[in-house]
PDB file of N, CA and C in Angstrom:
ATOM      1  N   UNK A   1      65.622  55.457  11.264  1.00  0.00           N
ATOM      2  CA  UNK A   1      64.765  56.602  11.328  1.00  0.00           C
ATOM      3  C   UNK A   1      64.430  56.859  12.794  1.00  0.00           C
ATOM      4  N   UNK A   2      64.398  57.834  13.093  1.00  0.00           N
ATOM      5  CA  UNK A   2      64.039  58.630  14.351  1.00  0.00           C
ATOM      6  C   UNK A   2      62.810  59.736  14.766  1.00  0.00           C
ATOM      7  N   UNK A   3      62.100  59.795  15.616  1.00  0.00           N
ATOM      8  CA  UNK A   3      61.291  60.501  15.695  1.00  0.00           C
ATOM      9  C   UNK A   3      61.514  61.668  17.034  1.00  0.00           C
ATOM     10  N   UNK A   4      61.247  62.887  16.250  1.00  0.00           N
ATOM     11  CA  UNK A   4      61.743  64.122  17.274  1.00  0.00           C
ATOM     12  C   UNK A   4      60.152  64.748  17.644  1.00  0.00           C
ATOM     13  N   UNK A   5      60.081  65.250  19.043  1.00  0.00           N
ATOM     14  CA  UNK A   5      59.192  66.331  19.382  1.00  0.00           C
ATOM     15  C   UNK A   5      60.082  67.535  19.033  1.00  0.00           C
ATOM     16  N   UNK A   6      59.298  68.535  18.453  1.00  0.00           N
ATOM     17  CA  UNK A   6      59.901  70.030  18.307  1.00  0.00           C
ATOM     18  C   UNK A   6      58.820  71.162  18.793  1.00  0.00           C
ATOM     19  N   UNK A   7      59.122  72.252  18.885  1.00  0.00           N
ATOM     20  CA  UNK A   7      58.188  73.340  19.273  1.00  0.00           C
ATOM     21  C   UNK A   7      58.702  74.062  17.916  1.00  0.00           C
ATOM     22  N   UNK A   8      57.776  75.055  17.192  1.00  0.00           N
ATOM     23  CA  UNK A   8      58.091  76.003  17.100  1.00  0.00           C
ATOM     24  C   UNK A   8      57.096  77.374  16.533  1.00  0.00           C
ATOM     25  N   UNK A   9      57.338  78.543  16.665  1.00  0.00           N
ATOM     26  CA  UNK A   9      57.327  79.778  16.559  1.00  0.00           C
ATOM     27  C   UNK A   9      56.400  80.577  15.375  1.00  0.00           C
ATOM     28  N   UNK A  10      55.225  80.885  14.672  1.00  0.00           N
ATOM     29  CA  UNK A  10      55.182  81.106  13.104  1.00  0.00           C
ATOM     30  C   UNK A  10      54.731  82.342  13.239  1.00  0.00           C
ATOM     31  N   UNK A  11      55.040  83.106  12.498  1.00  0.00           N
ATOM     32  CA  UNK A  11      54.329  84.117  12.211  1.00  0.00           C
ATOM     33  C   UNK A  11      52.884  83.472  11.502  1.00  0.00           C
ATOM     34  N   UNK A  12      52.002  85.041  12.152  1.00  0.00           N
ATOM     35  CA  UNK A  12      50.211  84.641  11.650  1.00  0.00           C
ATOM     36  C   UNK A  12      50.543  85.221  10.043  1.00  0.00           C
ATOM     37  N   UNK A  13      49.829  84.351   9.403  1.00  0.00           N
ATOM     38  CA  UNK A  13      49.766  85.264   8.146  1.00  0.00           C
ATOM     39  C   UNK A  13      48.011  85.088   7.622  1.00  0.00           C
ATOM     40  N   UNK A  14      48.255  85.765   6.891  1.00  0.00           N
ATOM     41  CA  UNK A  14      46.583  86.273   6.471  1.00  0.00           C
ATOM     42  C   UNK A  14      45.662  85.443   5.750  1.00  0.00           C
ATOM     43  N   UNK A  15      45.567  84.168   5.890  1.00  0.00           N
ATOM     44  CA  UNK A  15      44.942  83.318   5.553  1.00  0.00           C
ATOM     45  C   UNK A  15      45.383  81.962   6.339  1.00  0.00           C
ATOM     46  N   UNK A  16      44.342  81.176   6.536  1.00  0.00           N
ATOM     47  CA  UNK A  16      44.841  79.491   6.972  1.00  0.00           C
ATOM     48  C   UNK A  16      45.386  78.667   6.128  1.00  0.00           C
ATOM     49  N   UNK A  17      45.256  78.914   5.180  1.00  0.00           N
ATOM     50  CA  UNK A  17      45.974  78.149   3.835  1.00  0.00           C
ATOM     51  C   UNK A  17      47.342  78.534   3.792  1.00  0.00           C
ATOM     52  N   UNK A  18      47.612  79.653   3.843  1.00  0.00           N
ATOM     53  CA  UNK A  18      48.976  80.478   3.848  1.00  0.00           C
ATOM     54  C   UNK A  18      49.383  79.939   5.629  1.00  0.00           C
ATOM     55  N   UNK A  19      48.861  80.286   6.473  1.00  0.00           N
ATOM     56  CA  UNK A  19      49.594  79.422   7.770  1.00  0.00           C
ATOM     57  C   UNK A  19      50.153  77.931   7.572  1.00  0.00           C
ATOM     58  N   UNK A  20      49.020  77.317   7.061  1.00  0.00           N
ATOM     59  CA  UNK A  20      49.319  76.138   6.990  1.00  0.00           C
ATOM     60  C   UNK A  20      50.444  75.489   5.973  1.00  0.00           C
ATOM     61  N   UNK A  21      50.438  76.768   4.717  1.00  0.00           N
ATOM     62  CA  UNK A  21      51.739  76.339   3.754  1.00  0.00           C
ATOM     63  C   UNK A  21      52.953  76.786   4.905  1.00  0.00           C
ATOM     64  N   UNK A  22      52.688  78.134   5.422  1.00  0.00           N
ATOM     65  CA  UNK A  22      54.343  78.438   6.399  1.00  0.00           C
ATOM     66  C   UNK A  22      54.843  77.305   7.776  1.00  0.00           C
ATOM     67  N   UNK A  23      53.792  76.880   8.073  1.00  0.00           N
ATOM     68  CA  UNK A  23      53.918  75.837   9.158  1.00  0.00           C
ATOM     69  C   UNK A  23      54.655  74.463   8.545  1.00  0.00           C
ATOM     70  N   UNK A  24      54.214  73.989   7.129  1.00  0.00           N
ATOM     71  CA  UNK A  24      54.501  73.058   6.826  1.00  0.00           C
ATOM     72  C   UNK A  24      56.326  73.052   6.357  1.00  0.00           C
ATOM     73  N   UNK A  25      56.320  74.316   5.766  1.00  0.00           N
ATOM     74  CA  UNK A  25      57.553  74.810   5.535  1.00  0.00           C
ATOM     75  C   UNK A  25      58.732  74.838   7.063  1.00  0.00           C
ATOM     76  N   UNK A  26      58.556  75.282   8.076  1.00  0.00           N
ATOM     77  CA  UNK A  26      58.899  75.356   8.717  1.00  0.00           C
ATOM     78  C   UNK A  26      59.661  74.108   9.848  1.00  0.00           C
ATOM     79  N   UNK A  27      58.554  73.109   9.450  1.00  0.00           N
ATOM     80  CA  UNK A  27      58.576  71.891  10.271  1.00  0.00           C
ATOM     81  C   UNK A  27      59.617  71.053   9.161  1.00  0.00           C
ATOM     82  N   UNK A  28      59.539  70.701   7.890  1.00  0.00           N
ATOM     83  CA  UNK A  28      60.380  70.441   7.057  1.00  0.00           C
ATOM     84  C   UNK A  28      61.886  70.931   7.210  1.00  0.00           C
ATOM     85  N   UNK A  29      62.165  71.834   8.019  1.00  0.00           N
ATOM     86  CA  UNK A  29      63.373  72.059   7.752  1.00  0.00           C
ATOM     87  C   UNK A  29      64.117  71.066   9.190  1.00  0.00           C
ATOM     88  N   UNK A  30      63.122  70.609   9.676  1.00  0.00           N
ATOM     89  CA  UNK A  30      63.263  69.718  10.767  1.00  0.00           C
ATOM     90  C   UNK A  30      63.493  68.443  10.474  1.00  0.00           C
ATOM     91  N   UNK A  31      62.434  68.077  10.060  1.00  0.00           N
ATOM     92  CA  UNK A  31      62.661  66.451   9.726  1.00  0.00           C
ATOM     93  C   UNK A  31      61.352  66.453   8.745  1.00  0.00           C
ATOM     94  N   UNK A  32      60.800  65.095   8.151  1.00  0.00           N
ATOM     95  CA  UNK A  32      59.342  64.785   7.821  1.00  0.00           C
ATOM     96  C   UNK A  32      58.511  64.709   8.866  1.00  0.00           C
ATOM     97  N   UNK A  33      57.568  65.886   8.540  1.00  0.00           N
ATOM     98  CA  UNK A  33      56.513  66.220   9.952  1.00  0.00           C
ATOM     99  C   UNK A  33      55.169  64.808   9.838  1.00  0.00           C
ATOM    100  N   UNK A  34      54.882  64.513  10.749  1.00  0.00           N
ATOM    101  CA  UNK A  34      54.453  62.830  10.889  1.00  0.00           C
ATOM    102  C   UNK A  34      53.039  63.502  11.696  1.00  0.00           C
ATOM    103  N   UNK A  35      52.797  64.441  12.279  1.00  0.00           N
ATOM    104  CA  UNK A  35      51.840  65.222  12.784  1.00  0.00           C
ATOM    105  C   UNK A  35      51.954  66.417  13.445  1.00  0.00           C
ATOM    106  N   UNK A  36      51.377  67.218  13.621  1.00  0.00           N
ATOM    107  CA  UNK A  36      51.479  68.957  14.481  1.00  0.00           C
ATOM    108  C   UNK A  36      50.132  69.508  14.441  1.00  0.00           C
ATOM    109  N   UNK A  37      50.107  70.503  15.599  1.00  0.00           N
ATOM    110  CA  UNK A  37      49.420  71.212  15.803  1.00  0.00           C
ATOM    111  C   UNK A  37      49.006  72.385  16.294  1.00  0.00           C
ATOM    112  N   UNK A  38      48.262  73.302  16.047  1.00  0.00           N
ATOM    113  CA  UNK A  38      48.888  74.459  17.099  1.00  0.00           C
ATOM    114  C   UNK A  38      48.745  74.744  18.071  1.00  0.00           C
ATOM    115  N   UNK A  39      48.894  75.069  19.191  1.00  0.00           N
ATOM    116  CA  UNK A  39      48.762  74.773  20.705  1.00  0.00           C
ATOM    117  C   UNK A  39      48.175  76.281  21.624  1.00  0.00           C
ATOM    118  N   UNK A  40      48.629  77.087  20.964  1.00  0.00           N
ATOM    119  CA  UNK A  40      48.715  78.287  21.371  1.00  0.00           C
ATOM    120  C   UNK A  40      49.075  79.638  20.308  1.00  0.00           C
ATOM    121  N   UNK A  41      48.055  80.671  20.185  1.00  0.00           N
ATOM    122  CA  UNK A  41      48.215  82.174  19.273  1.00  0.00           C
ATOM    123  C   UNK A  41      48.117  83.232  20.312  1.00  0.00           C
ATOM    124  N   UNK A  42      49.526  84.103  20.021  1.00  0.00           N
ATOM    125  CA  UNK A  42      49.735  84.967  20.593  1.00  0.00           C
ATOM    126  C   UNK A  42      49.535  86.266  19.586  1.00  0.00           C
ATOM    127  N   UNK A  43      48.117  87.004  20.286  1.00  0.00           N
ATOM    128  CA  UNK A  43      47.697  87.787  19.096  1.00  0.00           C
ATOM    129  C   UNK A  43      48.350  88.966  19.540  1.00  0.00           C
ATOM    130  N   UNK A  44      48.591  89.597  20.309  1.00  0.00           N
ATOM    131  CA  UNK A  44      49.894  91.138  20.586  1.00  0.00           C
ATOM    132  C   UNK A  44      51.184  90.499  19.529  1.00  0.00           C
ATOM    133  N   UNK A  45      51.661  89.501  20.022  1.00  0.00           N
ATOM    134  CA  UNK A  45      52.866  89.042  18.544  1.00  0.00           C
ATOM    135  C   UNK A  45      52.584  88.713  17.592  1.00  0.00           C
ATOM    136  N   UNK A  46      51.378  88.373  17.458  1.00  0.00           N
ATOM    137  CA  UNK A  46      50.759  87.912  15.925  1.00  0.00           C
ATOM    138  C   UNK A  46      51.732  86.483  15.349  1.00  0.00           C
ATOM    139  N   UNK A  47      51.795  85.226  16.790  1.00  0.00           N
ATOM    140  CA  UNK A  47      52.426  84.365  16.034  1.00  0.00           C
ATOM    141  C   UNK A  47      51.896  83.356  16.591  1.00  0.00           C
ATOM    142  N   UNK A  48      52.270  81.809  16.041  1.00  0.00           N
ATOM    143  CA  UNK A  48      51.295  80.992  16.515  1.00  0.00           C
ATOM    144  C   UNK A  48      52.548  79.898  17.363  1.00  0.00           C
ATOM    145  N   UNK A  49      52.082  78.966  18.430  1.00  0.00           N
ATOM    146  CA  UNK A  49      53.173  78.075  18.558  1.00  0.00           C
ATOM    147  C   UNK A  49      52.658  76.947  17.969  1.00  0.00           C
ATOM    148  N   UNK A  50      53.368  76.249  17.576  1.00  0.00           N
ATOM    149  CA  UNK A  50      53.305  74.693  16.962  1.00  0.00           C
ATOM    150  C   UNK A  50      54.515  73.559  17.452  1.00  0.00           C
ATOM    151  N   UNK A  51      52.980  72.561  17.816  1.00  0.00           N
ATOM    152  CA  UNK A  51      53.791  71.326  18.021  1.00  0.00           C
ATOM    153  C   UNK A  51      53.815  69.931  17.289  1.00  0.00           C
ATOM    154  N   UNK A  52      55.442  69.450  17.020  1.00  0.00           N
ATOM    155  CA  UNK A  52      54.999  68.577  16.108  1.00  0.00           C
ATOM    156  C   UNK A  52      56.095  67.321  16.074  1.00  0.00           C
ATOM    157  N   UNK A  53      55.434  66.264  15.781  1.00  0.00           N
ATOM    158  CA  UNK A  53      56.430  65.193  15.620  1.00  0.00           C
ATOM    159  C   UNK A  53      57.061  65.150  14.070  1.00  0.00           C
ATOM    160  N   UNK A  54      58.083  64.903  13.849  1.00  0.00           N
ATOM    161  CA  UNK A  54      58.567  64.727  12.713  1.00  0.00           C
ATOM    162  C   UNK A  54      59.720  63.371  12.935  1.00  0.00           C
ATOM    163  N   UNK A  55      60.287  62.861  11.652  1.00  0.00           N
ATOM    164  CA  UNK A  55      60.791  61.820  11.604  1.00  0.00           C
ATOM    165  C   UNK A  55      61.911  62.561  11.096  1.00  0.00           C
ATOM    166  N   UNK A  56      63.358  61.701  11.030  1.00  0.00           N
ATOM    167  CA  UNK A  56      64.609  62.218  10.513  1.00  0.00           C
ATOM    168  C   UNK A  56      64.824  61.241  10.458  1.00  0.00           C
ATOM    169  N   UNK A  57      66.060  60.737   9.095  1.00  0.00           N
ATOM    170  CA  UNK A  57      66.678  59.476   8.189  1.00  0.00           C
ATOM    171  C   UNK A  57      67.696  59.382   9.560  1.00  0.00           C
ATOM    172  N   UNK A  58      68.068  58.259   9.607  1.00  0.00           N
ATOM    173  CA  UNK A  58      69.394  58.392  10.384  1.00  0.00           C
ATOM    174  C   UNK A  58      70.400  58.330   9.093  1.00  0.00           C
ATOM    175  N   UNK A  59      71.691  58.880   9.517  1.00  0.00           N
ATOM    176  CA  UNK A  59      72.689  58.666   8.626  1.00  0.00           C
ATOM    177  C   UNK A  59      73.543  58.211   8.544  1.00  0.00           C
ATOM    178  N   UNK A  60      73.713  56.632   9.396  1.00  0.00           N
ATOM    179  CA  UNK A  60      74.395  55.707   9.479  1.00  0.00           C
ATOM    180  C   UNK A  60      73.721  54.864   8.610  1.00  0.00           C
ATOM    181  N   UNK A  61      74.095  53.668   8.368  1.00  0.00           N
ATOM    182  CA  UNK A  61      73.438  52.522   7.843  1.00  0.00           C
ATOM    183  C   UNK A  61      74.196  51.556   8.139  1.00  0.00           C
ATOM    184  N   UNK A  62      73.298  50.850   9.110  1.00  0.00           N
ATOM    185  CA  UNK A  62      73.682  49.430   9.831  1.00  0.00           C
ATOM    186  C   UNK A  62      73.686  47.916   8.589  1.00  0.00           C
ATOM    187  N   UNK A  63      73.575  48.119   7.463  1.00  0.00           N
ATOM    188  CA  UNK A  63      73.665  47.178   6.821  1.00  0.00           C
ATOM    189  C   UNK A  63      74.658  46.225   5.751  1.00  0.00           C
ATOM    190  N   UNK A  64      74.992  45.410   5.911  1.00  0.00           N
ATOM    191  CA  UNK A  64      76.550  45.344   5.133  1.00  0.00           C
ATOM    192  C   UNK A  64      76.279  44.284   4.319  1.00  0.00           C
TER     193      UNK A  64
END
């Protein structure tokens, strides 16, 4: 298992519950998000940045 820093991008949506389901969605397509947060909202783009550690399986297996 491995652990990645990622940035990324969300659109605001109209509730924090609803951010927080699209954020979670988003980071998942990454790896298992292990923590994040948002760092910065850009309200002229109406999007948020997020930063987050996530974990990824490796897909070797060292075991015999």
């Amino acid at each position: 298992m491995t652990t990645h820093f990622i940035t990324a991008e969300i659109d605001l949506q109209e509730s924090p519950v609803q951010l927080q389901k699209e954020i979670e969605a988003e980071l998942q397509k990454q790896g298992e998000p292990l923590r994040w947060a948002v760092t910065n909202v850009d309200t002229q783009k109406q999007t948020a940045q997020v930063e987050a550690i996530v974990t990824v399986a490796n897909t070797t297996s060292n075991q015999e």
